[in-house]
C-alpha atoms as a PDB file:
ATOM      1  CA  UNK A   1     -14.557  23.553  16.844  1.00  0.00           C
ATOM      2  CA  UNK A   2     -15.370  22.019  20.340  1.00  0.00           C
ATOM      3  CA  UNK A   3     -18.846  21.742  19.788  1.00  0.00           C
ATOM      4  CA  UNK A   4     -18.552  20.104  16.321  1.00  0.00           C
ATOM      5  CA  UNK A   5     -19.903  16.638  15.701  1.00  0.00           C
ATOM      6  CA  UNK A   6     -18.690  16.478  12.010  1.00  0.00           C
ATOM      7  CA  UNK A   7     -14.804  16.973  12.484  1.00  0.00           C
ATOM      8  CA  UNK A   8     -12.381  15.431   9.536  1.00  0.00           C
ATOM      9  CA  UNK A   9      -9.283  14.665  10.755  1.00  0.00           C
ATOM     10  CA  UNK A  10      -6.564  13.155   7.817  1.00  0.00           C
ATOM     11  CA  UNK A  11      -3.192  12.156   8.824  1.00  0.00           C
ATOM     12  CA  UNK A  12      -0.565  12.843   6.107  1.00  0.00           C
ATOM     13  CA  UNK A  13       2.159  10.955   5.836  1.00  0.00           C
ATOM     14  CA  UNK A  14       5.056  13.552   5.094  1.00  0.00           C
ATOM     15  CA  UNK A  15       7.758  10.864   3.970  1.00  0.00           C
ATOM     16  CA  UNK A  16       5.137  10.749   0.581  1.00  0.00           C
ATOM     17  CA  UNK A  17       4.514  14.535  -0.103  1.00  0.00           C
ATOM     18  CA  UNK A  18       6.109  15.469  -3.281  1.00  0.00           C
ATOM     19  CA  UNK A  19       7.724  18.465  -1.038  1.00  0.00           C
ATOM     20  CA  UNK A  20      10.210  15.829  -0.055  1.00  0.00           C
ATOM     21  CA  UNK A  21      11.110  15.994  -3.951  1.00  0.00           C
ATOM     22  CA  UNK A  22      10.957  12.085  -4.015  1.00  0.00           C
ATOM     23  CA  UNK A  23       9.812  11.587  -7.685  1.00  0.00           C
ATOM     24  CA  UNK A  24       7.959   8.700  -6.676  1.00  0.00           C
ATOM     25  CA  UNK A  25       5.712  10.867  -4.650  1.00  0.00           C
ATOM     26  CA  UNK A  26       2.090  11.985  -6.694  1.00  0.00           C
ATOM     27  CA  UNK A  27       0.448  13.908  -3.967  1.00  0.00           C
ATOM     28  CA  UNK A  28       0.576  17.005  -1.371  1.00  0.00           C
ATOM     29  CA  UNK A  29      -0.653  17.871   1.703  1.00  0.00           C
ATOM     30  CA  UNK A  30      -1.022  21.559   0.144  1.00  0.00           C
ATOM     31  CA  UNK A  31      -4.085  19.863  -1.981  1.00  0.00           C
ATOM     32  CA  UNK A  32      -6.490  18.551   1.169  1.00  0.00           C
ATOM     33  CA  UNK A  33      -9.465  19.687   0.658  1.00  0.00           C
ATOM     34  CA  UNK A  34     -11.537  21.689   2.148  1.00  0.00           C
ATOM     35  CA  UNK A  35     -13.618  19.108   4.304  1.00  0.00           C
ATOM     36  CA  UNK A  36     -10.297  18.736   6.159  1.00  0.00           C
ATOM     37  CA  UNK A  37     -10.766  20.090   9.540  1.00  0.00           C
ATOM     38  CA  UNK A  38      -7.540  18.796  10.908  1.00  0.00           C
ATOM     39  CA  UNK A  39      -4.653  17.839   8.999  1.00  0.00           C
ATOM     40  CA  UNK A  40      -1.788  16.035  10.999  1.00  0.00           C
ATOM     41  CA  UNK A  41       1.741  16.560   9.807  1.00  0.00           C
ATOM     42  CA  UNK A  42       2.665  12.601  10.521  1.00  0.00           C
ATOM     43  CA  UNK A  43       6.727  12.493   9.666  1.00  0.00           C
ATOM     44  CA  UNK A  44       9.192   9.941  10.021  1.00  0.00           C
ATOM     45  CA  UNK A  45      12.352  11.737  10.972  1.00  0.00           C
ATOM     46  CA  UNK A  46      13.670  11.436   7.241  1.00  0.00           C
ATOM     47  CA  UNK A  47      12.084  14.339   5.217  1.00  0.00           C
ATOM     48  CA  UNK A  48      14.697  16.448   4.011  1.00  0.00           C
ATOM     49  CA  UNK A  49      15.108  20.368   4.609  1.00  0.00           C
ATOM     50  CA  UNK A  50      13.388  21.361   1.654  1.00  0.00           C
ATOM     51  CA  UNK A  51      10.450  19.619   2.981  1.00  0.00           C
ATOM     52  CA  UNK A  52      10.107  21.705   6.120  1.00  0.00           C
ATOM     53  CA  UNK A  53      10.500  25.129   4.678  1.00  0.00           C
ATOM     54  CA  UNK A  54       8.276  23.469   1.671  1.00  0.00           C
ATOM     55  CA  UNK A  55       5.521  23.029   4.631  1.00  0.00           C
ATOM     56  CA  UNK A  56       6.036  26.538   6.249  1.00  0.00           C
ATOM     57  CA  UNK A  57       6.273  28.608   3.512  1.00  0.00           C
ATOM     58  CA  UNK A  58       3.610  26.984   1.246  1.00  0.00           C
ATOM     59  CA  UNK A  59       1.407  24.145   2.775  1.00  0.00           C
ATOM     60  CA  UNK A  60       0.413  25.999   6.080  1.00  0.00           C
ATOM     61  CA  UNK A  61      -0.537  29.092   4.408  1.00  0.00           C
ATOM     62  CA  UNK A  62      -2.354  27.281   1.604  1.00  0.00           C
ATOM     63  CA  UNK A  63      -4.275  24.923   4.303  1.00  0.00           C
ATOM     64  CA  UNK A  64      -5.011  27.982   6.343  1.00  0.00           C
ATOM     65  CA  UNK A  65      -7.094  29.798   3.656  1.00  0.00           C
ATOM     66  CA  UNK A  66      -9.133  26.671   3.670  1.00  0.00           C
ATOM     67  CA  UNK A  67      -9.930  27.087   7.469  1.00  0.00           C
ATOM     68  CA  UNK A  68      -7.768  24.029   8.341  1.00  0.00           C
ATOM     69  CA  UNK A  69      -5.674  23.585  11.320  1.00  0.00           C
ATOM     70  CA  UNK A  70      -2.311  21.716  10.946  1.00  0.00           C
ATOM     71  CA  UNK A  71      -1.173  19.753  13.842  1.00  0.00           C
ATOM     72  CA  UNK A  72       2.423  17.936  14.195  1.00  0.00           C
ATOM     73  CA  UNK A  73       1.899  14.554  15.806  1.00  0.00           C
ATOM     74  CA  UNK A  74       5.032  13.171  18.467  1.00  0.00           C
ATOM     75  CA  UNK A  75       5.807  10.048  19.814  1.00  0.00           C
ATOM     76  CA  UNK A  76       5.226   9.648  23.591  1.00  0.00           C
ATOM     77  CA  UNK A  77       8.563   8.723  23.747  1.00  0.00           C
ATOM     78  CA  UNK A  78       9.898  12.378  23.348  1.00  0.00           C
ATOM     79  CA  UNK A  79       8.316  12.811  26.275  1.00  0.00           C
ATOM     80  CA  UNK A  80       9.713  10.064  28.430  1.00  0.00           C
ATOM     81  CA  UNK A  81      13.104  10.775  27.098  1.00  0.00           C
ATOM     82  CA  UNK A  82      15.541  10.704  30.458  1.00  0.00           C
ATOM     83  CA  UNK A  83      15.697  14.625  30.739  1.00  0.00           C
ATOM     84  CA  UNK A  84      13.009  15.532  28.291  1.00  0.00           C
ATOM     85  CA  UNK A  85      11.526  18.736  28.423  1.00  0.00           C
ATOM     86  CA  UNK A  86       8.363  20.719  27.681  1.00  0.00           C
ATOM     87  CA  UNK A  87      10.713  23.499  26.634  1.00  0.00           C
ATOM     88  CA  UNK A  88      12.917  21.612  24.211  1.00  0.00           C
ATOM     89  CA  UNK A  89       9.822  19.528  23.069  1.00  0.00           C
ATOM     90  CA  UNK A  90       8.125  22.672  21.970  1.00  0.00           C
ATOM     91  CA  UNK A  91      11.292  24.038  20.345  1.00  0.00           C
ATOM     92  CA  UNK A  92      12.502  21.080  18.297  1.00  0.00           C
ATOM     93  CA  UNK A  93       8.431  19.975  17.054  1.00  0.00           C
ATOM     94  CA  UNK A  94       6.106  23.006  17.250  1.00  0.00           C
ATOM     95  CA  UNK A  95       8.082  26.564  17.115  1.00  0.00           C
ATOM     96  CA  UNK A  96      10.504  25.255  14.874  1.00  0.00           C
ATOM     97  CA  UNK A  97       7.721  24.810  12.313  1.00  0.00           C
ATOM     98  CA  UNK A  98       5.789  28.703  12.267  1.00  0.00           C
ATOM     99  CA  UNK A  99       2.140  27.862  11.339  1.00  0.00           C
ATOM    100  CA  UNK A 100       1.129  24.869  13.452  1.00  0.00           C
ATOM    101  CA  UNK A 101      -1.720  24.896  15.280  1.00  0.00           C
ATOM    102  CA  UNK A 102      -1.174  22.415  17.746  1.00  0.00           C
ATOM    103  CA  UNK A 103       0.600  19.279  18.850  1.00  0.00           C
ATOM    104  CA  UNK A 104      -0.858  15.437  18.807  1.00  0.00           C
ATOM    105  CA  UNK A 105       0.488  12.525  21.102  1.00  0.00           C
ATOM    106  CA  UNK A 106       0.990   9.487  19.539  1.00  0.00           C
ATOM    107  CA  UNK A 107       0.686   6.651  22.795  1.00  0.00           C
ATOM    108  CA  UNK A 108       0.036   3.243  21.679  1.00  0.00           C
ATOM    109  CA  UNK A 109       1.373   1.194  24.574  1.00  0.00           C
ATOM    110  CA  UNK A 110       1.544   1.290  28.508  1.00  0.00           C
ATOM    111  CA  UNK A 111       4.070   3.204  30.522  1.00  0.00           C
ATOM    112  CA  UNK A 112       5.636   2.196  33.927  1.00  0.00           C
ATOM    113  CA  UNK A 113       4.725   4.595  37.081  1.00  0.00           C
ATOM    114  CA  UNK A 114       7.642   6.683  36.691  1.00  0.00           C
ATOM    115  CA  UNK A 115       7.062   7.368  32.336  1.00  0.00           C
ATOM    116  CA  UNK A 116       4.004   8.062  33.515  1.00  0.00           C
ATOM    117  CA  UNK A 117       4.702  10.443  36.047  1.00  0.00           C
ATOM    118  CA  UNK A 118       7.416  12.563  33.832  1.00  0.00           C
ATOM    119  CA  UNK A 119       4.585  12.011  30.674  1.00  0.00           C
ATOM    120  CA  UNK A 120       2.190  13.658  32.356  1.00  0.00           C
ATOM    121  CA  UNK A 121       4.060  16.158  33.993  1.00  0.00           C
ATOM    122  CA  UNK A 122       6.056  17.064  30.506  1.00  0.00           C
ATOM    123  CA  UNK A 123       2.231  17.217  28.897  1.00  0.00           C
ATOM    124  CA  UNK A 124       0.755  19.730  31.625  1.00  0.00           C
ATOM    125  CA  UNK A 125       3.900  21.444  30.754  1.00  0.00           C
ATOM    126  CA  UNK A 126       3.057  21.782  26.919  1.00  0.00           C
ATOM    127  CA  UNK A 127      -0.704  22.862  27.537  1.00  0.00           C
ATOM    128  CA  UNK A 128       0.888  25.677  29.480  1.00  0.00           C
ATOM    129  CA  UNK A 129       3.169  26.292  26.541  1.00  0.00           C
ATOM    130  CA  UNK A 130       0.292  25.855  23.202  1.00  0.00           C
ATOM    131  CA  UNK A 131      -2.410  28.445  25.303  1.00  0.00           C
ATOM    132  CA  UNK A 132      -5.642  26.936  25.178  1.00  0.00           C
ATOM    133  CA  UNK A 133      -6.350  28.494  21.715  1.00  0.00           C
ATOM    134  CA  UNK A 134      -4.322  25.896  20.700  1.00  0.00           C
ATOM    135  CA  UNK A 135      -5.094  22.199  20.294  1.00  0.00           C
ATOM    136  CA  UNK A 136      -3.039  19.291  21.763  1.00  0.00           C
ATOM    137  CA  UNK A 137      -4.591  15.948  21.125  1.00  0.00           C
ATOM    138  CA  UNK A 138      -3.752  12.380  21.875  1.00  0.00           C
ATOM    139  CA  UNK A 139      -4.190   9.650  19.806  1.00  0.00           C
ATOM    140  CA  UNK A 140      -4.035   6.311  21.391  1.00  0.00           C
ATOM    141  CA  UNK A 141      -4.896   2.605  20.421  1.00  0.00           C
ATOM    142  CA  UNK A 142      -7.001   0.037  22.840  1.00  0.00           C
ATOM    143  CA  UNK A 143      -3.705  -1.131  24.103  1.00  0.00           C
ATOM    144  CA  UNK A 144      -2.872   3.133  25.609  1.00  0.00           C
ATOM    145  CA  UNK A 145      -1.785   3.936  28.620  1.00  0.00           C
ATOM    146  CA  UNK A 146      -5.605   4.749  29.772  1.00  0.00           C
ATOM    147  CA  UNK A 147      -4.116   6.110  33.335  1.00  0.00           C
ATOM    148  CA  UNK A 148      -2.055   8.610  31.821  1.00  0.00           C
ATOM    149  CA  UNK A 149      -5.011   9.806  29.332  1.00  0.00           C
ATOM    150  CA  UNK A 150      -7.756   9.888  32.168  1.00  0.00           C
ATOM    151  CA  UNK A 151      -5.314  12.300  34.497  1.00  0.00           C
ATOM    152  CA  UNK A 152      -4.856  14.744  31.350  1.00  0.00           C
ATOM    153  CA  UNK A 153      -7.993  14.611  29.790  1.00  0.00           C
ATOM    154  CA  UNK A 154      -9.032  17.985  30.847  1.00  0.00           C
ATOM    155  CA  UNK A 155      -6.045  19.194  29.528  1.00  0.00           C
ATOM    156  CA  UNK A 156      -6.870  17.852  25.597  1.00  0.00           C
ATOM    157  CA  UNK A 157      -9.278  18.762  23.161  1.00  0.00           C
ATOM    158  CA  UNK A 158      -9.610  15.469  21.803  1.00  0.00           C
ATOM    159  CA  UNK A 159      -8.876  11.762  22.035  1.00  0.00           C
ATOM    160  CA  UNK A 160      -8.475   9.954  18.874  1.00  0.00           C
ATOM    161  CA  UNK A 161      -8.912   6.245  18.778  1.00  0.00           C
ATOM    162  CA  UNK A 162      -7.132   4.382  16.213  1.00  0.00           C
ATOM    163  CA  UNK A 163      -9.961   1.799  15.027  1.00  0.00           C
ATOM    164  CA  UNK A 164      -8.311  -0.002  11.886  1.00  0.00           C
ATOM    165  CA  UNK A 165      -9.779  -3.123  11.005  1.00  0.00           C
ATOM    166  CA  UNK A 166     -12.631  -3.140  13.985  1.00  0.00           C
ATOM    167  CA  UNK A 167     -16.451  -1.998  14.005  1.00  0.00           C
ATOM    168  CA  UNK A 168     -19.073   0.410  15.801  1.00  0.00           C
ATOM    169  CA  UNK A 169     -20.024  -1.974  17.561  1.00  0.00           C
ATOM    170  CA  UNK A 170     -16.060  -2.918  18.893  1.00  0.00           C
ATOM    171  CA  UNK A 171     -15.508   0.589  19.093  1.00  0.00           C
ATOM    172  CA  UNK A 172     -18.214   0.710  21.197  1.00  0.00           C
ATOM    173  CA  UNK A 173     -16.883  -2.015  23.800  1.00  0.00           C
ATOM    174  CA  UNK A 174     -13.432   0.022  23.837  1.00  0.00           C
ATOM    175  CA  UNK A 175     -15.008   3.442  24.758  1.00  0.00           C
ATOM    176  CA  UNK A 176     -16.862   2.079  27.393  1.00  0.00           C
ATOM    177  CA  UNK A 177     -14.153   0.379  28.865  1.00  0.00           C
ATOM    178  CA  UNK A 178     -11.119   2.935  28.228  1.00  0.00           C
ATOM    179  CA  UNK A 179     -13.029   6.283  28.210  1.00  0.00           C
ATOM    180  CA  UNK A 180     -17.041   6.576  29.188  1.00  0.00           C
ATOM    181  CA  UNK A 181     -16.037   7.311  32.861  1.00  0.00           C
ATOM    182  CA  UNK A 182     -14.107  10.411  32.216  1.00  0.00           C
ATOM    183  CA  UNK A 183     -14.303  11.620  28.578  1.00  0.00           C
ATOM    184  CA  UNK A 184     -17.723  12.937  27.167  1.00  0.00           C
ATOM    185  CA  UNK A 185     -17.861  11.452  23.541  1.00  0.00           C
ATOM    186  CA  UNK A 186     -17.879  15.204  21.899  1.00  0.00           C
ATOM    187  CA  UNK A 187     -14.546  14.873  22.927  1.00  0.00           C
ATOM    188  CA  UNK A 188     -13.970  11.772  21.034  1.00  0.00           C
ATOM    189  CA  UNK A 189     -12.956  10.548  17.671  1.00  0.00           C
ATOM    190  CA  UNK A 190     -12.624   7.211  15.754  1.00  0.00           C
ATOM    191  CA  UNK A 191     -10.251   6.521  13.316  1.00  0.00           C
ATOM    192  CA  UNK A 192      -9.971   4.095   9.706  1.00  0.00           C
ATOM    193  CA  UNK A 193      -6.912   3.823   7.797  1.00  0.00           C
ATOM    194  CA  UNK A 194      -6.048   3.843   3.886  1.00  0.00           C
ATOM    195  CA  UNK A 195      -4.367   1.166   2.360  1.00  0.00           C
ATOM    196  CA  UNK A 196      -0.560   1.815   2.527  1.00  0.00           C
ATOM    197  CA  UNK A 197       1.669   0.669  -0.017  1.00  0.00           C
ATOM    198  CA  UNK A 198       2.521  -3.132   1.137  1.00  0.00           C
ATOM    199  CA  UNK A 199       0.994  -2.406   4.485  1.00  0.00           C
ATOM    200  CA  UNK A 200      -1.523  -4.017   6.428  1.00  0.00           C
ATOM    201  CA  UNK A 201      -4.817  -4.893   4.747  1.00  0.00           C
ATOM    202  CA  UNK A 202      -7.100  -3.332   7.301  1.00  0.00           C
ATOM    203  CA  UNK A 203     -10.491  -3.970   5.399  1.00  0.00           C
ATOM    204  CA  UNK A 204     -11.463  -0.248   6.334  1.00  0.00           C
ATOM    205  CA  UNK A 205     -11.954   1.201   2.487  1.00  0.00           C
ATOM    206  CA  UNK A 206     -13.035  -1.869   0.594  1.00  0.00           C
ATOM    207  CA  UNK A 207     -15.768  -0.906  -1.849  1.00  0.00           C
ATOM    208  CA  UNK A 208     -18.405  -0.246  -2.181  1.00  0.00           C
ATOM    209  CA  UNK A 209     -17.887   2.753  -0.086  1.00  0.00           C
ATOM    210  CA  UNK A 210     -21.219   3.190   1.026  1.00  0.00           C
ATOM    211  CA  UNK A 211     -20.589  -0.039   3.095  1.00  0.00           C
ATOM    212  CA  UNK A 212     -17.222   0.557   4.146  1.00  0.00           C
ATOM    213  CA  UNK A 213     -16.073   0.447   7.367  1.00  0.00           C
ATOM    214  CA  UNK A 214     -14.883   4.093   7.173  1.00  0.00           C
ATOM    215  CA  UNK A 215     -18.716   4.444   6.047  1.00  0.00           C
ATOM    216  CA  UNK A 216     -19.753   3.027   8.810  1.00  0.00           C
ATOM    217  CA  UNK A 217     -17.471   5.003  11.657  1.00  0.00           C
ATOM    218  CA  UNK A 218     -18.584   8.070  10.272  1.00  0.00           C
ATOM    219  CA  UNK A 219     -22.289   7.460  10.650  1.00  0.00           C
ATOM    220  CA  UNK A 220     -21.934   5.591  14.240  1.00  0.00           C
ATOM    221  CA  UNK A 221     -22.817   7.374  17.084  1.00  0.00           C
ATOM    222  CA  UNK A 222     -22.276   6.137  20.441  1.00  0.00           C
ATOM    223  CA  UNK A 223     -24.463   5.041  22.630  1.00  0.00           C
ATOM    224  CA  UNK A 224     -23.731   8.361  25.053  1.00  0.00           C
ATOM    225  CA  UNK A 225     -24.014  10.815  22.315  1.00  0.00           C
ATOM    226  CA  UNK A 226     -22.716  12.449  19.626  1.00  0.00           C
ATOM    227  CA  UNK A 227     -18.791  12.242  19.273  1.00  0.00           C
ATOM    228  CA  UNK A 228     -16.266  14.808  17.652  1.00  0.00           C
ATOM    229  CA  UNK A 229     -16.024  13.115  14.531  1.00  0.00           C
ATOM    230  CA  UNK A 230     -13.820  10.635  12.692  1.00  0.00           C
ATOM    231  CA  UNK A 231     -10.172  10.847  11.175  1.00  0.00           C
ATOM    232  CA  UNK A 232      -8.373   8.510   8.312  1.00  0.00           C
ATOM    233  CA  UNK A 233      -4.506   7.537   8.516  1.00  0.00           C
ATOM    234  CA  UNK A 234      -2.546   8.026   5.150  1.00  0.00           C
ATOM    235  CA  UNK A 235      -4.800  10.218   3.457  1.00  0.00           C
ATOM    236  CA  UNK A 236      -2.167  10.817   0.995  1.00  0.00           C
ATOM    237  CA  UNK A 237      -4.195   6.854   0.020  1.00  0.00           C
ATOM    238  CA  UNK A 238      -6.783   8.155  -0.447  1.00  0.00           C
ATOM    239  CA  UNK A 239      -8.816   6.048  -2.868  1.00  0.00           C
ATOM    240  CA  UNK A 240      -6.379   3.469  -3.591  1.00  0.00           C
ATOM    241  CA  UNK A 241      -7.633   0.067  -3.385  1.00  0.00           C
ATOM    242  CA  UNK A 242      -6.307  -2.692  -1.026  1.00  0.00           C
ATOM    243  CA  UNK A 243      -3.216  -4.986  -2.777  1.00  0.00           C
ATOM    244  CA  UNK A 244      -2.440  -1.698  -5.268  1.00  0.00           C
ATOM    245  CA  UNK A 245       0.764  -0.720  -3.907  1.00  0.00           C
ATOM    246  CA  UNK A 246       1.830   1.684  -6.815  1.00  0.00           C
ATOM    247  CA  UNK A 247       2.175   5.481  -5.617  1.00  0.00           C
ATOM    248  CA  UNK A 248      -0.942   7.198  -7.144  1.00  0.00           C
ATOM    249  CA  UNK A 249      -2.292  10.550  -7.217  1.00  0.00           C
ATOM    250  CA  UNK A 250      -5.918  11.062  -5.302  1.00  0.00           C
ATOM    251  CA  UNK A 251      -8.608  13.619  -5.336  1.00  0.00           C
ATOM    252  CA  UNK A 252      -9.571  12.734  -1.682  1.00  0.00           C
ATOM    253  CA  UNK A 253     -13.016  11.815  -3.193  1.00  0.00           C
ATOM    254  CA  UNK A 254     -13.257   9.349   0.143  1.00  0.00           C
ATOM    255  CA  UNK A 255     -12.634  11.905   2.529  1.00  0.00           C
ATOM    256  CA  UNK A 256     -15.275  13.971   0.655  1.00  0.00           C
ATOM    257  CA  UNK A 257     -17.854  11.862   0.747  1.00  0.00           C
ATOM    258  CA  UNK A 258     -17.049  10.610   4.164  1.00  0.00           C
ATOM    259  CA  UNK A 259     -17.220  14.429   5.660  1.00  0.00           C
ATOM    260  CA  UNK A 260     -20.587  14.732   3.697  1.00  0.00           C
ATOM    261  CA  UNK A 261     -21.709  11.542   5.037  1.00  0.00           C
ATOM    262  CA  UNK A 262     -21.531  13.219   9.108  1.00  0.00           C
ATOM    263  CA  UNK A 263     -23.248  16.038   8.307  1.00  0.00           C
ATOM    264  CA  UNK A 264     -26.821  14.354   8.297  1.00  0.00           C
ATOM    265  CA  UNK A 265     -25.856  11.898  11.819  1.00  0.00           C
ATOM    266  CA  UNK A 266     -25.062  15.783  13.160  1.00  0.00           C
ATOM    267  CA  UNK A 267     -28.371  16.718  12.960  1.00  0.00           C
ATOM    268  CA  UNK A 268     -29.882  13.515  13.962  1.00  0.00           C
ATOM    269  CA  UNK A 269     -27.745  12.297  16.580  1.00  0.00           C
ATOM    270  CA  UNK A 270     -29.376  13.938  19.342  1.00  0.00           C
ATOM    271  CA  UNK A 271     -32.438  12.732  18.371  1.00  0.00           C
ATOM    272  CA  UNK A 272     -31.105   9.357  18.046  1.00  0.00           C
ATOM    273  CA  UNK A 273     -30.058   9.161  21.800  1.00  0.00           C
ATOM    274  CA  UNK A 274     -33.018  11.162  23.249  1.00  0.00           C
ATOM    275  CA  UNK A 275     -35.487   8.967  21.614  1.00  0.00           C
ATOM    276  CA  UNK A 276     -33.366   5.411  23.547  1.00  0.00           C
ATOM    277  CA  UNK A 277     -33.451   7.203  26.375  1.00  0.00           C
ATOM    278  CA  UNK A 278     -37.685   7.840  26.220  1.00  0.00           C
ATOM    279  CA  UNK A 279     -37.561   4.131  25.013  1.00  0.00           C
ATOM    280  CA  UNK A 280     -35.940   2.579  28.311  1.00  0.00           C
ATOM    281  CA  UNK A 281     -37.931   4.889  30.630  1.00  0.00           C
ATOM    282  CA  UNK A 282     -41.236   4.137  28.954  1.00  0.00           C
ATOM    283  CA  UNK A 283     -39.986   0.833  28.301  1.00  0.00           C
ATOM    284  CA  UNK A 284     -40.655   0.619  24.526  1.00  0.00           C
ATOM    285  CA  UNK A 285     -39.008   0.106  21.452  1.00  0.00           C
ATOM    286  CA  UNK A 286     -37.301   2.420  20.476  1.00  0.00           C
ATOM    287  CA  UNK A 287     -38.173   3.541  16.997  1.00  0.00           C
ATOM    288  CA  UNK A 288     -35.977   2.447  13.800  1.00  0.00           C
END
């Protein structure tokens, strides 16, 4: 997968998965399609048990005949805990759950010198622990702790930026502020969110989808190359239009199209950047 330009990334919000046996929930993770690279099991500390066997027993192996690797996504503050541990982190969040093919770091704020310092060593701790067949990702937000990212970045397979409600072009200005220095941007992906019921009305999915923002983040590529790919938050949304706050069922026709829509900028993208680069040395335009 590390060489992939095209990766799909959907973040599932578990509280919603009719697993939980909530019967106001319409949709499962076990249904992603396949154009899901990487599904991320996003919960928030409420599902019940019949969830968690629900995701071992019959999501993982359904997602994993579809070639898709599950990932559990964490809170940085597990790992800044007074006394956390790699050991107990990997217990309570990854081998508790057989199946999982990695772990994702959610860090969406700065730390102090010493959260740093036990973050990073507590992270070093659980790349030692996942193998490097494994993935362990960190998603972060323009406000991240960029310190802490930079000194583990060999350690990750990927950064994921959360972009909701920005633009290439913004996306642009963060990369080569928080990352170009240290992260190569097949290393890199950008991320749109659904609409959640009676959440925030990001402005990523509005149709016509073709000039979405979501449209527009997978077809971007930035200025120092191809990046990993793109990823959605609440794909369990998926379709549902902005203000529509009833629980719906979904066909993940978005994240379709939106996977289709990479697979062309994959085979261009090169191209793309080798022809700027001819165009400042020769000092031209470059072609459009």
């Amino acid at each position: 997968m590390s060489d992939r330009q095209d990766i799909m990334g959907c973040y599932f919000r578990s509280w919603r998965d009719i697993a939980t046996g909530d019967p106001d929930n319409k949709v499962s993770m076990r249904d992603l399609p396949a154009e899901v690279d990487i599904a991320f099991v996003f919960p928030d500390g409420n599902e019940p048990p019949r969830y968690w066997e629900a995701l071992h027993s019959q999501i993982i192996p359904a997602l994993h005949a579809r070639k898709t690797k599950i990932v559990r996504t964490i809170a940085i503050d597990e790992l800044i805990k007074p006394g956390a541990s790699a050991n107990d982190i990997f217990t309570r969040f990854f081998t508790s759950t057989p199946g999982l093919d990695g772990l994702d770091i959610d860090i969406e704020h700065t730390l102090n010198e010493a959260q740093r310092k036990q973050a990073e060593a507590v992270s070093r701790e659980l790349r030692t622990l996942l193998g490097q067949e494994r993935l362990f990702v960190f998603d972060t937000t323009e406000n991240g702790d960029v310190a802490l990212i930079r000194a583990l970045a060999p350690q990750l397979n990927y950064i994921l930026f959360q972009a909701y409600g920005q633009t290439p072009a913004r996306v642009q200005g963060h990369y080569d502020r928080m990352f170009k220095d240290f992260l190569p941007p097949s290393r890199f992906m950008v991320g749109f969110s659904f609409y959640e019921e009676r959440g925030t009305r990001w402005g990523d999915v509005r149709d016509p989808l073709e000039s979405s923002t979501a449209h527009a983040y997978a077809a971007w590529t930035p200025t120092q190359g191809p990046k990993a790919g793109i990823f959605s938050y609440a794909v369990d949304r998926d379709g549902v239009k902005e203000g529509d706050d009833t629980l719906q069922p979904t066909n993940f026709a978005w994240t379709k199209h939106l996977k289709a829509a990479m697979a062309p900028r994959r085979r261009r993208a090169w191209q793309t950047v080798l022809r700027n680069w001819l165009a400042r040395v020769l000092r031209i335009a470059p072609s459009r």
